[in-house]
PDB file of N, CA and C in Angstrom:
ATOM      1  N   UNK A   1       0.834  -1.177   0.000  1.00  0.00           N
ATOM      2  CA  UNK A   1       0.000   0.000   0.000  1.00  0.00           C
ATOM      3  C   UNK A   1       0.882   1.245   0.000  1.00  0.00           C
ATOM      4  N   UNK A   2       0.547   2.430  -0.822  1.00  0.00           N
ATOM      5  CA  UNK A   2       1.359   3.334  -0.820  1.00  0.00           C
ATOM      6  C   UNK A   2       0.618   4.352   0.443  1.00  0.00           C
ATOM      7  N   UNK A   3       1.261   4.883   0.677  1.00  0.00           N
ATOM      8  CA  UNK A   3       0.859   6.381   2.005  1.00  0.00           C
ATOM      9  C   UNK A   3       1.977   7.670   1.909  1.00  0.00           C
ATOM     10  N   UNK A   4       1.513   8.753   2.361  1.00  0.00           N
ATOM     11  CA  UNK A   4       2.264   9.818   2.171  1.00  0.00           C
ATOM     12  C   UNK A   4       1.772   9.938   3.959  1.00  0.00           C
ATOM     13  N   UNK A   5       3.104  10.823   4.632  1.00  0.00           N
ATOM     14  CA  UNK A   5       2.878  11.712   5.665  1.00  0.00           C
ATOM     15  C   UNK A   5       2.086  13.233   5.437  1.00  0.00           C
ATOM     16  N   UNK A   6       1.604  13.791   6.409  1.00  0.00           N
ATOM     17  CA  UNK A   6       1.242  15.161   6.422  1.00  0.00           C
ATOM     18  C   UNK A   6       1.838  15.625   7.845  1.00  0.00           C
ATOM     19  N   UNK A   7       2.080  17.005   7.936  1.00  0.00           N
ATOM     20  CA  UNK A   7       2.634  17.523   8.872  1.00  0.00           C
ATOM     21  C   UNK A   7       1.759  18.794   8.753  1.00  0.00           C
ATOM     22  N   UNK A   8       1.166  18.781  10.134  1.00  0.00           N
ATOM     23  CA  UNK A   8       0.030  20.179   9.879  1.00  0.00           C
ATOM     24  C   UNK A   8       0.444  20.662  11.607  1.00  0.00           C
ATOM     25  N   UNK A   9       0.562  22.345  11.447  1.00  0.00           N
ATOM     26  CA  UNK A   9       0.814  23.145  12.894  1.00  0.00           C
ATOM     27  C   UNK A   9      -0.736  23.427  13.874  1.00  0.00           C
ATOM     28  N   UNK A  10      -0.861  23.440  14.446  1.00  0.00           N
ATOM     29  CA  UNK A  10      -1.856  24.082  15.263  1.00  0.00           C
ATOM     30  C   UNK A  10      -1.311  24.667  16.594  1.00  0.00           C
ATOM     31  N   UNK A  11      -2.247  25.584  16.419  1.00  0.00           N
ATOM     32  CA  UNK A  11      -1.791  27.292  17.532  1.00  0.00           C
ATOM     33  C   UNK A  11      -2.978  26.993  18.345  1.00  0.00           C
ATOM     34  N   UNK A  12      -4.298  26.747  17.875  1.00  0.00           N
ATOM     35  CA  UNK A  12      -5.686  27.258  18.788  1.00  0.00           C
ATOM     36  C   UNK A  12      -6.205  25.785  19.311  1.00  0.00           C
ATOM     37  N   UNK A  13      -7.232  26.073  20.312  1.00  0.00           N
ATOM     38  CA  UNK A  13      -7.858  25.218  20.757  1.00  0.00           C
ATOM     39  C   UNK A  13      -9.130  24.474  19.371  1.00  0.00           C
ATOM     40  N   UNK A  14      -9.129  22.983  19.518  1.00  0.00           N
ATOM     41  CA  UNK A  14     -10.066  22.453  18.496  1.00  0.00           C
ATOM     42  C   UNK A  14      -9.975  21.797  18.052  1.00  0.00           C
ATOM     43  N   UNK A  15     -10.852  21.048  16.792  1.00  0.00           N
ATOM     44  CA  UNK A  15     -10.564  20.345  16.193  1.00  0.00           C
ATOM     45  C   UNK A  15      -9.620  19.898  15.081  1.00  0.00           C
ATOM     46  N   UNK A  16      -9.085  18.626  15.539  1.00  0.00           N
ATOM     47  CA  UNK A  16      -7.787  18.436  14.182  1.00  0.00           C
ATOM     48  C   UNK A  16      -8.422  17.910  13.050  1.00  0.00           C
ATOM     49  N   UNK A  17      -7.838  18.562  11.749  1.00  0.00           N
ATOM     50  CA  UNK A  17      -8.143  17.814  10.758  1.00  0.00           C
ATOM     51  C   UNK A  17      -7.267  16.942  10.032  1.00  0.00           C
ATOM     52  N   UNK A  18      -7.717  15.873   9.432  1.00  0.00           N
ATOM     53  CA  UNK A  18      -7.393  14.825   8.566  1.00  0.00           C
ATOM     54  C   UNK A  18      -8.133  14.266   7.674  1.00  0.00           C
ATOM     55  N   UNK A  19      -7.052  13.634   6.994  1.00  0.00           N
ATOM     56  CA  UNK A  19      -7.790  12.638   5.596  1.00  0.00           C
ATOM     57  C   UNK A  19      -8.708  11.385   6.110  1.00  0.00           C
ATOM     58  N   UNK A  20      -9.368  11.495   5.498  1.00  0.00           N
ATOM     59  CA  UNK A  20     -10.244  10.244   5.581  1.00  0.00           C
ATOM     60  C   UNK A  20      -9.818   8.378   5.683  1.00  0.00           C
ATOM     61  N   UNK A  21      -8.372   8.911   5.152  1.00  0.00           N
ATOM     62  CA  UNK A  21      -7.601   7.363   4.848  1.00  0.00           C
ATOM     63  C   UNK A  21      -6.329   7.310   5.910  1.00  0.00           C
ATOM     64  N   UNK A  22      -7.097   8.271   6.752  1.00  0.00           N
ATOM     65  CA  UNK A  22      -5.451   8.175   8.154  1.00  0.00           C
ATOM     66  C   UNK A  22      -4.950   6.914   8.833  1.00  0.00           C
ATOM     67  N   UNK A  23      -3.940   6.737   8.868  1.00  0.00           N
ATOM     68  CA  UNK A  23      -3.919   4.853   9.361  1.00  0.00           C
ATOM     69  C   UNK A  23      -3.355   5.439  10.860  1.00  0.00           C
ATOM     70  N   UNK A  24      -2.602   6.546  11.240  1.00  0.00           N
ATOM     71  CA  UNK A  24      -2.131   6.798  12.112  1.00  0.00           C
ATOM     72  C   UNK A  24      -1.111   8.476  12.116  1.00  0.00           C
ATOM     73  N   UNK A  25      -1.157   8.454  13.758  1.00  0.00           N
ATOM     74  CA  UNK A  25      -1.360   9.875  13.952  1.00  0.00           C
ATOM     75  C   UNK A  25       0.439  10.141  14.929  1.00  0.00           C
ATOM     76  N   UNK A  26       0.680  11.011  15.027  1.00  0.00           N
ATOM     77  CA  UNK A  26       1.748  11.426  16.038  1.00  0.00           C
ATOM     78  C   UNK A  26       1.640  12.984  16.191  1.00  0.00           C
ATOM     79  N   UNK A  27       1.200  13.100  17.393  1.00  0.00           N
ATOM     80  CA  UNK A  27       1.573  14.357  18.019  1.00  0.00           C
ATOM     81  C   UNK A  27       2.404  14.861  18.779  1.00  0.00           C
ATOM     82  N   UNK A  28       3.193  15.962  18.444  1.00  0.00           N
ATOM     83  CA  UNK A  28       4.165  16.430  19.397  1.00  0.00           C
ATOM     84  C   UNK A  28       4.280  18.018  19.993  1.00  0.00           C
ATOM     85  N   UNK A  29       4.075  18.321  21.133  1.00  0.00           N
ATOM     86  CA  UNK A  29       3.775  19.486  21.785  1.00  0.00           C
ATOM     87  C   UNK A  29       4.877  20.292  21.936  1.00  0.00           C
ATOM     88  N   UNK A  30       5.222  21.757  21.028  1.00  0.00           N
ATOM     89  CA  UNK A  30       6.646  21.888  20.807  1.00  0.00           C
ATOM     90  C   UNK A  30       6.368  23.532  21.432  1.00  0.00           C
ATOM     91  N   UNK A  31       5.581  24.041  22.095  1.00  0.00           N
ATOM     92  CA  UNK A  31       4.775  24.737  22.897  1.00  0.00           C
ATOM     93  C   UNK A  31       5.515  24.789  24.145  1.00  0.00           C
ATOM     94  N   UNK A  32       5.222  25.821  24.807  1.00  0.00           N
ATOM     95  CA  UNK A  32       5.674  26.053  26.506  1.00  0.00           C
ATOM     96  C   UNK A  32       4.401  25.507  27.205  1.00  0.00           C
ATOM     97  N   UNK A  33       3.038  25.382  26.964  1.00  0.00           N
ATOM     98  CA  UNK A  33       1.932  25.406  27.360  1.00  0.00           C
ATOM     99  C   UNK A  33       1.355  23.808  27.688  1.00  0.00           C
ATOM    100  N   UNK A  34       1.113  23.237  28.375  1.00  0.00           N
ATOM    101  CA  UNK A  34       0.738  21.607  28.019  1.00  0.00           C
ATOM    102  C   UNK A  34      -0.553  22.047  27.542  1.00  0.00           C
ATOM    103  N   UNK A  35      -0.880  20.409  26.516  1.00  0.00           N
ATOM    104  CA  UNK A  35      -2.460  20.370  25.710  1.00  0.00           C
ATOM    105  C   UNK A  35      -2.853  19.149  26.585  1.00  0.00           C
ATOM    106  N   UNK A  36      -3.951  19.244  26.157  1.00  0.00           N
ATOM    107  CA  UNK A  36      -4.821  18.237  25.945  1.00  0.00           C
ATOM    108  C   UNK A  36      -5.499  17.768  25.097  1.00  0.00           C
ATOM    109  N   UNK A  37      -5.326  16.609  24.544  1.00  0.00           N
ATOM    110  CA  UNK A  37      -5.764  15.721  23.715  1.00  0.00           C
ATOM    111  C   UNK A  37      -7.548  14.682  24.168  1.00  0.00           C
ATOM    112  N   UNK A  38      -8.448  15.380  23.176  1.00  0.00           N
ATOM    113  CA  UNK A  38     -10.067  14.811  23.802  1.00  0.00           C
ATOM    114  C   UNK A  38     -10.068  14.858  25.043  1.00  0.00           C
ATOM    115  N   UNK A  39      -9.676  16.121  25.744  1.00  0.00           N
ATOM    116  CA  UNK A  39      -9.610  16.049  27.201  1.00  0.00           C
ATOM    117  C   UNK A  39      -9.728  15.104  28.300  1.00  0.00           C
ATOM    118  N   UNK A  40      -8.496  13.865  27.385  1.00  0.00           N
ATOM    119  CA  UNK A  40      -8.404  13.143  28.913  1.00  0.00           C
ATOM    120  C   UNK A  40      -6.662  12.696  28.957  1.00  0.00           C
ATOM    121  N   UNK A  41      -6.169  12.938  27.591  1.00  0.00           N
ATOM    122  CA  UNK A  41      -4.211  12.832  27.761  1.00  0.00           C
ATOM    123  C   UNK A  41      -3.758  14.096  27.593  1.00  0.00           C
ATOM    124  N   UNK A  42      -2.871  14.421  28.642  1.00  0.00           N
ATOM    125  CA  UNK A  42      -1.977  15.605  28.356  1.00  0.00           C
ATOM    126  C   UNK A  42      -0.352  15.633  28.241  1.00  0.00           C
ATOM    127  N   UNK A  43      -0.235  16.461  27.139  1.00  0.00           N
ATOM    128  CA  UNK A  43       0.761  16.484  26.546  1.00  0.00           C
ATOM    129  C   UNK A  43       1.900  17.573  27.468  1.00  0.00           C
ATOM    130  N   UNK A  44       2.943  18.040  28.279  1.00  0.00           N
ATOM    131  CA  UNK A  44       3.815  18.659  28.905  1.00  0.00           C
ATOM    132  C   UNK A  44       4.578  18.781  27.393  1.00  0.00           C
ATOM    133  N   UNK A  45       5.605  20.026  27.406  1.00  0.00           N
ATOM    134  CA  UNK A  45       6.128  20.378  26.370  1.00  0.00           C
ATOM    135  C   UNK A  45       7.311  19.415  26.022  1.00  0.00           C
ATOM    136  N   UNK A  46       7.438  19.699  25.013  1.00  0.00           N
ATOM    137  CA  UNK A  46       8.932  18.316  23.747  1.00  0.00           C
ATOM    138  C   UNK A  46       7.996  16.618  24.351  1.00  0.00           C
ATOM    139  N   UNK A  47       6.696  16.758  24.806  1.00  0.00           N
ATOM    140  CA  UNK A  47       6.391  15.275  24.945  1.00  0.00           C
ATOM    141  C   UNK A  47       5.690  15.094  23.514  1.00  0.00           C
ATOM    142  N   UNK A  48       5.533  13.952  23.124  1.00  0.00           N
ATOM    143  CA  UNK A  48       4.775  12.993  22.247  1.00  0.00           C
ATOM    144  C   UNK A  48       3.789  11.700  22.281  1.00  0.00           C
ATOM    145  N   UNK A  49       2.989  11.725  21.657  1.00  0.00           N
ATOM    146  CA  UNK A  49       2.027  10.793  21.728  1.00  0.00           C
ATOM    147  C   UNK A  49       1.744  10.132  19.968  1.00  0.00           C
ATOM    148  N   UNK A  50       1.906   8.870  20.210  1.00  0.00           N
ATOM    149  CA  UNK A  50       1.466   8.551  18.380  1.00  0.00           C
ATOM    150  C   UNK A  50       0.904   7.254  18.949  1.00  0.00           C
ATOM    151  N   UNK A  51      -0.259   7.325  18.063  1.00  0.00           N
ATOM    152  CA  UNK A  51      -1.079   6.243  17.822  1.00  0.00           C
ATOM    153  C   UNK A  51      -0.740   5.908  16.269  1.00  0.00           C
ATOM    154  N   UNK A  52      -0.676   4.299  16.392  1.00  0.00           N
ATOM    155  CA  UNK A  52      -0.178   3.314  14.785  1.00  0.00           C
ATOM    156  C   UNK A  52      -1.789   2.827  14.661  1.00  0.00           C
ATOM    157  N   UNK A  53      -1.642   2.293  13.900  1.00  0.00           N
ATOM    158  CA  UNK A  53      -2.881   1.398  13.173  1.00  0.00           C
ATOM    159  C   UNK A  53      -2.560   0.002  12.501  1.00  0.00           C
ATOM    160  N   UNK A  54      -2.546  -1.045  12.196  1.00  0.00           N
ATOM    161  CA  UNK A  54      -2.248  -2.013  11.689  1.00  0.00           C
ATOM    162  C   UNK A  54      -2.683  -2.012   9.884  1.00  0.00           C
ATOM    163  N   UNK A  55      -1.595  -2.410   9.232  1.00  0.00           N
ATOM    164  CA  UNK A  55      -1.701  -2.169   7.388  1.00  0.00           C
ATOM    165  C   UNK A  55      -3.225  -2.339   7.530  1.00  0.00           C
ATOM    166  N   UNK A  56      -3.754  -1.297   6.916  1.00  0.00           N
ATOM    167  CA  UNK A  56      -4.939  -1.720   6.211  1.00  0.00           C
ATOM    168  C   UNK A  56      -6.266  -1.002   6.989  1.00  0.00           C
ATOM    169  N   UNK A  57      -5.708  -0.453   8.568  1.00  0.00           N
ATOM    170  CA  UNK A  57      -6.407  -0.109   9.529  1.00  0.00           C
ATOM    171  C   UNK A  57      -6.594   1.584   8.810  1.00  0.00           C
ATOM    172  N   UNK A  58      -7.876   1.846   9.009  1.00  0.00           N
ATOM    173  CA  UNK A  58      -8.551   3.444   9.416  1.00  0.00           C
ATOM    174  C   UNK A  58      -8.858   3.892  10.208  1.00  0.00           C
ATOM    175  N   UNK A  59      -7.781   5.073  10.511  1.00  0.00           N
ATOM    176  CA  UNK A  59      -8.809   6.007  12.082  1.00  0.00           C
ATOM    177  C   UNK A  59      -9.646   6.791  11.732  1.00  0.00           C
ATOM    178  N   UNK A  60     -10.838   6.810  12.692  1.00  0.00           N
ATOM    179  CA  UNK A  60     -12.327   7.204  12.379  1.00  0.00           C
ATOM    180  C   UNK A  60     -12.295   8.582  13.375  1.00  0.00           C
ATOM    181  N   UNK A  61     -11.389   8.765  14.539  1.00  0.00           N
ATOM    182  CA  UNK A  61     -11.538   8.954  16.044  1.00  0.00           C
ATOM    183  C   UNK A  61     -11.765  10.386  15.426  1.00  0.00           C
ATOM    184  N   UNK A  62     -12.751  11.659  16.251  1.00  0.00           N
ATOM    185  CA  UNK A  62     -12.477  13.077  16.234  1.00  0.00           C
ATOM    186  C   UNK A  62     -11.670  13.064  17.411  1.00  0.00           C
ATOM    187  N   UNK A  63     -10.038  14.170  16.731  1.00  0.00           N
ATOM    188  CA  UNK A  63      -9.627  14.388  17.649  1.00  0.00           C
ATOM    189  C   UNK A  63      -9.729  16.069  18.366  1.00  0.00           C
ATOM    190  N   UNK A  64      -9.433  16.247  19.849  1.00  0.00           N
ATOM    191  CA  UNK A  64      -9.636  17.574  19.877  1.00  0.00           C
ATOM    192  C   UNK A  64      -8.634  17.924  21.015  1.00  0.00           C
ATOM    193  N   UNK A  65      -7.837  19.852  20.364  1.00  0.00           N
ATOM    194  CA  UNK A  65      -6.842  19.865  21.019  1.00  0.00           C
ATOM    195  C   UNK A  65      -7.130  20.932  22.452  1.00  0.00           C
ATOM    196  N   UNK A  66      -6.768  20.796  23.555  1.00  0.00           N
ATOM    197  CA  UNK A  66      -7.310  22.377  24.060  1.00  0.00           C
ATOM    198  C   UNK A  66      -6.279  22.380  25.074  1.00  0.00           C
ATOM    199  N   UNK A  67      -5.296  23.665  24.739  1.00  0.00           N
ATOM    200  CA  UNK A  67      -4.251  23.816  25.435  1.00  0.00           C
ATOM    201  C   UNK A  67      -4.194  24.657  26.983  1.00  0.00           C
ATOM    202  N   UNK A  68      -3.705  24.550  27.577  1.00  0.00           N
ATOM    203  CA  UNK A  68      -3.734  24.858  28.917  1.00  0.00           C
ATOM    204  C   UNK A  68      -3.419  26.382  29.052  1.00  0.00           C
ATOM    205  N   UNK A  69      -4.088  27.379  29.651  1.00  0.00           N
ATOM    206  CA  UNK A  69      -3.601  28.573  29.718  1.00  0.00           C
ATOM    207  C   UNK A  69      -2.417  29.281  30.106  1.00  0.00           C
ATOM    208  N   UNK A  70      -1.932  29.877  29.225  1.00  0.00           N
ATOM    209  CA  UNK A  70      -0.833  30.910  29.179  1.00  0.00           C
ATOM    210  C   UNK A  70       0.324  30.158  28.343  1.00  0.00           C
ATOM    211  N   UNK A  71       1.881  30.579  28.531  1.00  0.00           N
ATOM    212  CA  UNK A  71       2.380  29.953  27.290  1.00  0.00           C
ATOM    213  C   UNK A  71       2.141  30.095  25.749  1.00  0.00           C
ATOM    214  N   UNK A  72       3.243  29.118  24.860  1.00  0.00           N
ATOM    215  CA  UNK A  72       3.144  29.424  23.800  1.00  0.00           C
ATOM    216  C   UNK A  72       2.168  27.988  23.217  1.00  0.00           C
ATOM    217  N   UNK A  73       1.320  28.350  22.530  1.00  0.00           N
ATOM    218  CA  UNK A  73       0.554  26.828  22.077  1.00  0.00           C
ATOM    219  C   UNK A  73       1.070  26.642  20.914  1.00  0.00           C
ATOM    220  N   UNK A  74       1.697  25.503  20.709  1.00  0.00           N
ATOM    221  CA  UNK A  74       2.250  25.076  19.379  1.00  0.00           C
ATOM    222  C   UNK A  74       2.119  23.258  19.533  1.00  0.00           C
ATOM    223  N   UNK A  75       1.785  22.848  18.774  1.00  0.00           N
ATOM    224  CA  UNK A  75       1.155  21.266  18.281  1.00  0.00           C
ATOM    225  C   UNK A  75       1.491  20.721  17.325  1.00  0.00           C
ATOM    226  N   UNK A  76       2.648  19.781  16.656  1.00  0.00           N
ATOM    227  CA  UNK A  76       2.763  19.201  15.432  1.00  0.00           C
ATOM    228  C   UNK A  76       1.780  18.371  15.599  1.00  0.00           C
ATOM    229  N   UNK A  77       1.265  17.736  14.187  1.00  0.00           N
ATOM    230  CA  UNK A  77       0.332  16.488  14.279  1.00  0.00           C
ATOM    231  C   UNK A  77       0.767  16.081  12.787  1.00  0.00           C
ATOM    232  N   UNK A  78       1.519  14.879  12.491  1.00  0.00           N
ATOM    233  CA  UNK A  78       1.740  14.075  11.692  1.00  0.00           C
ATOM    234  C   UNK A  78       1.475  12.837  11.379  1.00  0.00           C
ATOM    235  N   UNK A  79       0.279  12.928  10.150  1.00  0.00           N
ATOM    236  CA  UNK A  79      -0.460  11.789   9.907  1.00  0.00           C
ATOM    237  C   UNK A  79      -0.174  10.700   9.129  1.00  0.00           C
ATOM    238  N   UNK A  80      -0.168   9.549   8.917  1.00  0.00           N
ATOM    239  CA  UNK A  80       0.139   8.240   8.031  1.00  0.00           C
ATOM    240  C   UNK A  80      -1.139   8.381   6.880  1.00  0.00           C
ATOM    241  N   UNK A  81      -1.250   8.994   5.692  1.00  0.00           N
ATOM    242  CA  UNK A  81      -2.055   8.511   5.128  1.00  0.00           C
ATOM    243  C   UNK A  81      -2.577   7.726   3.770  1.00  0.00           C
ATOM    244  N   UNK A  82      -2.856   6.767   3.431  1.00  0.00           N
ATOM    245  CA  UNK A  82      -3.309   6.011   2.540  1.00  0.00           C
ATOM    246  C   UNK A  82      -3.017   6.627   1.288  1.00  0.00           C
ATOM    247  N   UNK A  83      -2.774   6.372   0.090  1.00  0.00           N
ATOM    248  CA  UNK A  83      -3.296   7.056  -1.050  1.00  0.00           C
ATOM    249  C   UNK A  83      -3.552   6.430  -2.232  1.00  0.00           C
TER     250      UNK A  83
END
């Protein structure tokens, strides 16, 4: 199966977007500010979180970011996706 990465920034609180054919996700909080991820994992700054998927697997999940007050909010989110 072929796949390309995406690398998309987010500054604000909300929803992330992605392709429909995402097999898997990695986020990394490059921010002074910790996030939160669907408000129940939080991210402290230079931490990371990636969820894989198994060949062939689709993530369906809405994800949502909402960063903790004050600080700088900055969020990589780099996706696995299908093509």
């Amino acid at each position: 199966m072929k796949y390309k990465n995406n690398f998309k920034e987010y500054t604000e609180n909300g929803n992330i977007d992605f392709d429909q054919n995402t097999n898997a996700l990695t986020f990394i909080n490059k921010g002074t500010s910790s996030v939160k991820i669907n408000n129940t994992f939080t991210l402290a700054t230079d931490e990371s979180l990636s969820i894989s998927g198994n060949v062939g697997e689709i993530d369906f999940t809405a994800y949502n970011l909402s960063f903790v007050a004050g600080g700088t909010f900055n969020v990589i989110v780099i996706t696995k996706v299908y093509v």
